[in-house]
Protein backbone atom coordinates (compact mmCIF):
# COMPACT_ATOMS: atom_id res chain seq x y z
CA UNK A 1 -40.08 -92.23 -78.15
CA UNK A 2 -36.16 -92.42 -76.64
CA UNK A 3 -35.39 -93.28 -73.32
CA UNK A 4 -32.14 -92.03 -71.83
CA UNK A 5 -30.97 -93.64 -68.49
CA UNK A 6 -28.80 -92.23 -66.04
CA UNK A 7 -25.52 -93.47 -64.77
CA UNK A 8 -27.28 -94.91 -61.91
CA UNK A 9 -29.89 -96.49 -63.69
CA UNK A 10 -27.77 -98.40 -65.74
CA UNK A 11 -25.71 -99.40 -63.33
CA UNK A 12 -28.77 -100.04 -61.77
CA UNK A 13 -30.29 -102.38 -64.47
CA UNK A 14 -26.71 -103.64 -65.78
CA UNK A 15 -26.13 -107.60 -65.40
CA UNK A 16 -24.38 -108.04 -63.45
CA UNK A 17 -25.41 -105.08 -61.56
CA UNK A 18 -22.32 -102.08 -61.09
CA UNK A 19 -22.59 -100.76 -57.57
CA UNK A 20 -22.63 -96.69 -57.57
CA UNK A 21 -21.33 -95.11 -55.10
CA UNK A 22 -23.73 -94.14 -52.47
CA UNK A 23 -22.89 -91.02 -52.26
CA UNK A 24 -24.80 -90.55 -55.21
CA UNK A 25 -27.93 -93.20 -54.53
CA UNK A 26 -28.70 -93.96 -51.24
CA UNK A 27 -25.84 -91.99 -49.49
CA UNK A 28 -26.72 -90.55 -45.47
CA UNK A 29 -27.96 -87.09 -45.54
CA UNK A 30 -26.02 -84.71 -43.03
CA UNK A 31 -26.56 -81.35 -41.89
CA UNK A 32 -24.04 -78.63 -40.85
CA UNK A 33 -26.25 -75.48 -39.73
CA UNK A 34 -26.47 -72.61 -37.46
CA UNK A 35 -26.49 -68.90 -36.82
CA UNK A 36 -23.35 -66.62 -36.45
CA UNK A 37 -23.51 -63.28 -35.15
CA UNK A 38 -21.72 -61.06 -37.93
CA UNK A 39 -20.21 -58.49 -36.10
CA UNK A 40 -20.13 -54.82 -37.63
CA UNK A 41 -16.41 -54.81 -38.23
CA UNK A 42 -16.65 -58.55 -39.74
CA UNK A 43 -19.11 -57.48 -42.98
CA UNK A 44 -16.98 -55.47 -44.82
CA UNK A 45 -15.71 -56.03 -48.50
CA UNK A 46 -13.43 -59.60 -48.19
CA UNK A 47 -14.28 -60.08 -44.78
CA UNK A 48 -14.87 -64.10 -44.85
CA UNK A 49 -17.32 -65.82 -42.24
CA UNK A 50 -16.56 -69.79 -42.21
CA UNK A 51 -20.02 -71.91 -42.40
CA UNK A 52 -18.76 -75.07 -41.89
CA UNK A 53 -16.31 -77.96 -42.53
CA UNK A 54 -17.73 -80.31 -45.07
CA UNK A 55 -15.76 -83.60 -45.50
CA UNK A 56 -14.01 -83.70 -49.10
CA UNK A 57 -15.61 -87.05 -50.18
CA UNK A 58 -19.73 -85.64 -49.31
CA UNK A 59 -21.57 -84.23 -52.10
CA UNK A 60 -23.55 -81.13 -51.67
CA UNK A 61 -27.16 -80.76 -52.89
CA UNK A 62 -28.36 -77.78 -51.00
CA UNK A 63 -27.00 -74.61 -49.57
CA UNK A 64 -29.63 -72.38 -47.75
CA UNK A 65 -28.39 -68.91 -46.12
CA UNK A 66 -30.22 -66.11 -44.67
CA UNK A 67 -28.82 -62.70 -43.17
CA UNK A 68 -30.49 -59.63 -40.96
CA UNK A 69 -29.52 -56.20 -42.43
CA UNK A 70 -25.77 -55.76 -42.57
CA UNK A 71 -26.23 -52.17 -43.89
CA UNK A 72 -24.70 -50.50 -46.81
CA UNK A 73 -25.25 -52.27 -50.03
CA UNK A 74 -23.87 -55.82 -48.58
CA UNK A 75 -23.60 -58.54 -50.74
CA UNK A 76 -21.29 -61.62 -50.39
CA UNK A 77 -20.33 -64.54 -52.02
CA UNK A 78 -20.86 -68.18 -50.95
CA UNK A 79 -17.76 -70.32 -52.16
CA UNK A 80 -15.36 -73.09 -51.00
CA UNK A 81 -12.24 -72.44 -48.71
CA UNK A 82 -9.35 -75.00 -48.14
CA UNK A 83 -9.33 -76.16 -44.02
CA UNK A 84 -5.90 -74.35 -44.10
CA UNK A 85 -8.26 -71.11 -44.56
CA UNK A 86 -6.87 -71.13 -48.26
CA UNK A 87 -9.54 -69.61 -50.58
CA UNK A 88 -10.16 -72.03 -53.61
CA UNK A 89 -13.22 -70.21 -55.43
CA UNK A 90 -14.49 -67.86 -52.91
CA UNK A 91 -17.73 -67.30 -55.19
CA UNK A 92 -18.60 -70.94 -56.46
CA UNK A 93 -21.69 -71.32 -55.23
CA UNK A 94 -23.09 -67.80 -55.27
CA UNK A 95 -22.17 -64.60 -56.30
CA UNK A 96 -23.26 -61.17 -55.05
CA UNK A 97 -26.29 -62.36 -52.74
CA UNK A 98 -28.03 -59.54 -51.21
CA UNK A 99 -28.30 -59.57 -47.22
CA UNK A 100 -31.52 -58.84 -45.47
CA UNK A 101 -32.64 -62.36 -47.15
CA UNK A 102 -35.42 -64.98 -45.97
CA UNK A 103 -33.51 -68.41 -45.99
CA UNK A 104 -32.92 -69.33 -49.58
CA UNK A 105 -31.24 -72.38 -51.65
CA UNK A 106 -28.21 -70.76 -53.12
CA UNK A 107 -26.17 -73.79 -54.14
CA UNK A 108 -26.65 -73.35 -57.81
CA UNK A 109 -27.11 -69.22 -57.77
CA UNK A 110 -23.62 -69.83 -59.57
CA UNK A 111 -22.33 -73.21 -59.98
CA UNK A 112 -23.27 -74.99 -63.46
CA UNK A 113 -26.14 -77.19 -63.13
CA UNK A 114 -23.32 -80.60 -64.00
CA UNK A 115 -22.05 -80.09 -60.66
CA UNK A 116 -24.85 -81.80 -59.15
CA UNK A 117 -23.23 -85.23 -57.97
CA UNK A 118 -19.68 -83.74 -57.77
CA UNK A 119 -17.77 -84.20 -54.43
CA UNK A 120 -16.10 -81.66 -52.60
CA UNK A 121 -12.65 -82.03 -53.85
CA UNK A 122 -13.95 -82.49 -57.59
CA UNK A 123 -15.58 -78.92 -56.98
CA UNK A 124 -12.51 -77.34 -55.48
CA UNK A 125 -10.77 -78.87 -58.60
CA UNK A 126 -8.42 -81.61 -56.79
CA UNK A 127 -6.91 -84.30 -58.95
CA UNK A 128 -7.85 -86.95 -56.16
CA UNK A 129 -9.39 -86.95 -52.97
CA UNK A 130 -7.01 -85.64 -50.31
CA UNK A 131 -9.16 -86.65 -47.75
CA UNK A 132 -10.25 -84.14 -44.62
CA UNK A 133 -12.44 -81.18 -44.74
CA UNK A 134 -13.64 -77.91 -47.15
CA UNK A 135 -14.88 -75.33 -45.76
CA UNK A 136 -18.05 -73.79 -47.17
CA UNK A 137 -17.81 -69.66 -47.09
CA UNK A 138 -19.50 -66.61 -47.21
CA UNK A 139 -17.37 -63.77 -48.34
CA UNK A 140 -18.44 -60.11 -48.28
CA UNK A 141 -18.40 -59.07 -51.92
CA UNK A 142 -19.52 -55.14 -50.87
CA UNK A 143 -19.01 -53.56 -47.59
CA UNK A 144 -21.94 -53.62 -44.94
CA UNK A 145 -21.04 -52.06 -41.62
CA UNK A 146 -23.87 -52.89 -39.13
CA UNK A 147 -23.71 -56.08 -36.95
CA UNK A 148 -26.46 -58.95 -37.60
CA UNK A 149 -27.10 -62.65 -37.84
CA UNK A 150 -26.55 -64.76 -40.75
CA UNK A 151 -27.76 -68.33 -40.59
CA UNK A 152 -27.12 -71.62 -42.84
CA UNK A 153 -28.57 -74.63 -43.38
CA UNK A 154 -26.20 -77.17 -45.48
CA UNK A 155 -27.39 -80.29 -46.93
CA UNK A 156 -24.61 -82.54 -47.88
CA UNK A 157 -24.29 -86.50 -48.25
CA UNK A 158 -21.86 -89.01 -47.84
CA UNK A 159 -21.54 -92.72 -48.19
């Protein structure tokens, strides 16, 4: 029978010990959440609501959105956006999410399961950490056309 540690457990166990970085292992758990009225005009095909500025160094384990009705057959995408308002993968997290949704975890709906861990600027695919904000994103991905409320719930961590 094999045992296979993790980066942090061998850091963990190494002598002398390697300190990870707490982001990853005992890192402060923040929230960024609340409700935005989607106008009727603002849930059409590429329309873009802005969730929230997440700092560039914070990892993010969870992602939990839920919408009212938007009409039509609305879908959007969840994805990350420079501070600038910049698109950098408007669909990273989620692709094609139908509205009229209970809150649900969508973080991994379309990111690869080896993202887990990776910081903001690693996911937006910066060679370093420029420091400041991403925006997390939901962008209409099919048009909708009748105002509601779409609300978010973002875990992220940093050290």
């Amino acid at each position: 029978m094999g045992t296979a540690n993790s980066d942090l457990v061998s850091n963990f166990e190494a002598t002398p010990q390697v300190q990870n970085n707490s982001a990853l292992l005992h890192g402060s758990m923040r929230v960024a959440q609340g409700t935005i009225v989607v106008a009727a005009g603002d849930s059409d095909d590429n329309d873009i609501v802005m969730l929230a500025p997440i700092p560039s160094n914070a990892t993010v384990p969870q992602i939990w959105i839920g919408t009212d009705t938007f009409g039509g057959s609305c879908t959007f995408n969840v994805g990350i956006y420079q501070s600038s308002g910049t698109v950098v993968d408007e669909d990273y997290f989620a692709s094609a999410v139908a509205d009229a949704a209970a809150m649900a975890d969508v973080r991994f709906e379309a990111a690869n399961i080896n993202t887990a861990g990776k910081t903001m600027w690693e996911m937006a695919g910066a060679s370093a950490d420029p420091g400041g904000y991403y925006y997390i994103a939901a962008t209409m991905a099919a048009a909708g056309g009748t105002e509601g409320d779409m609300s978010f719930n973002i875990h992220y961590v940093v050290n």
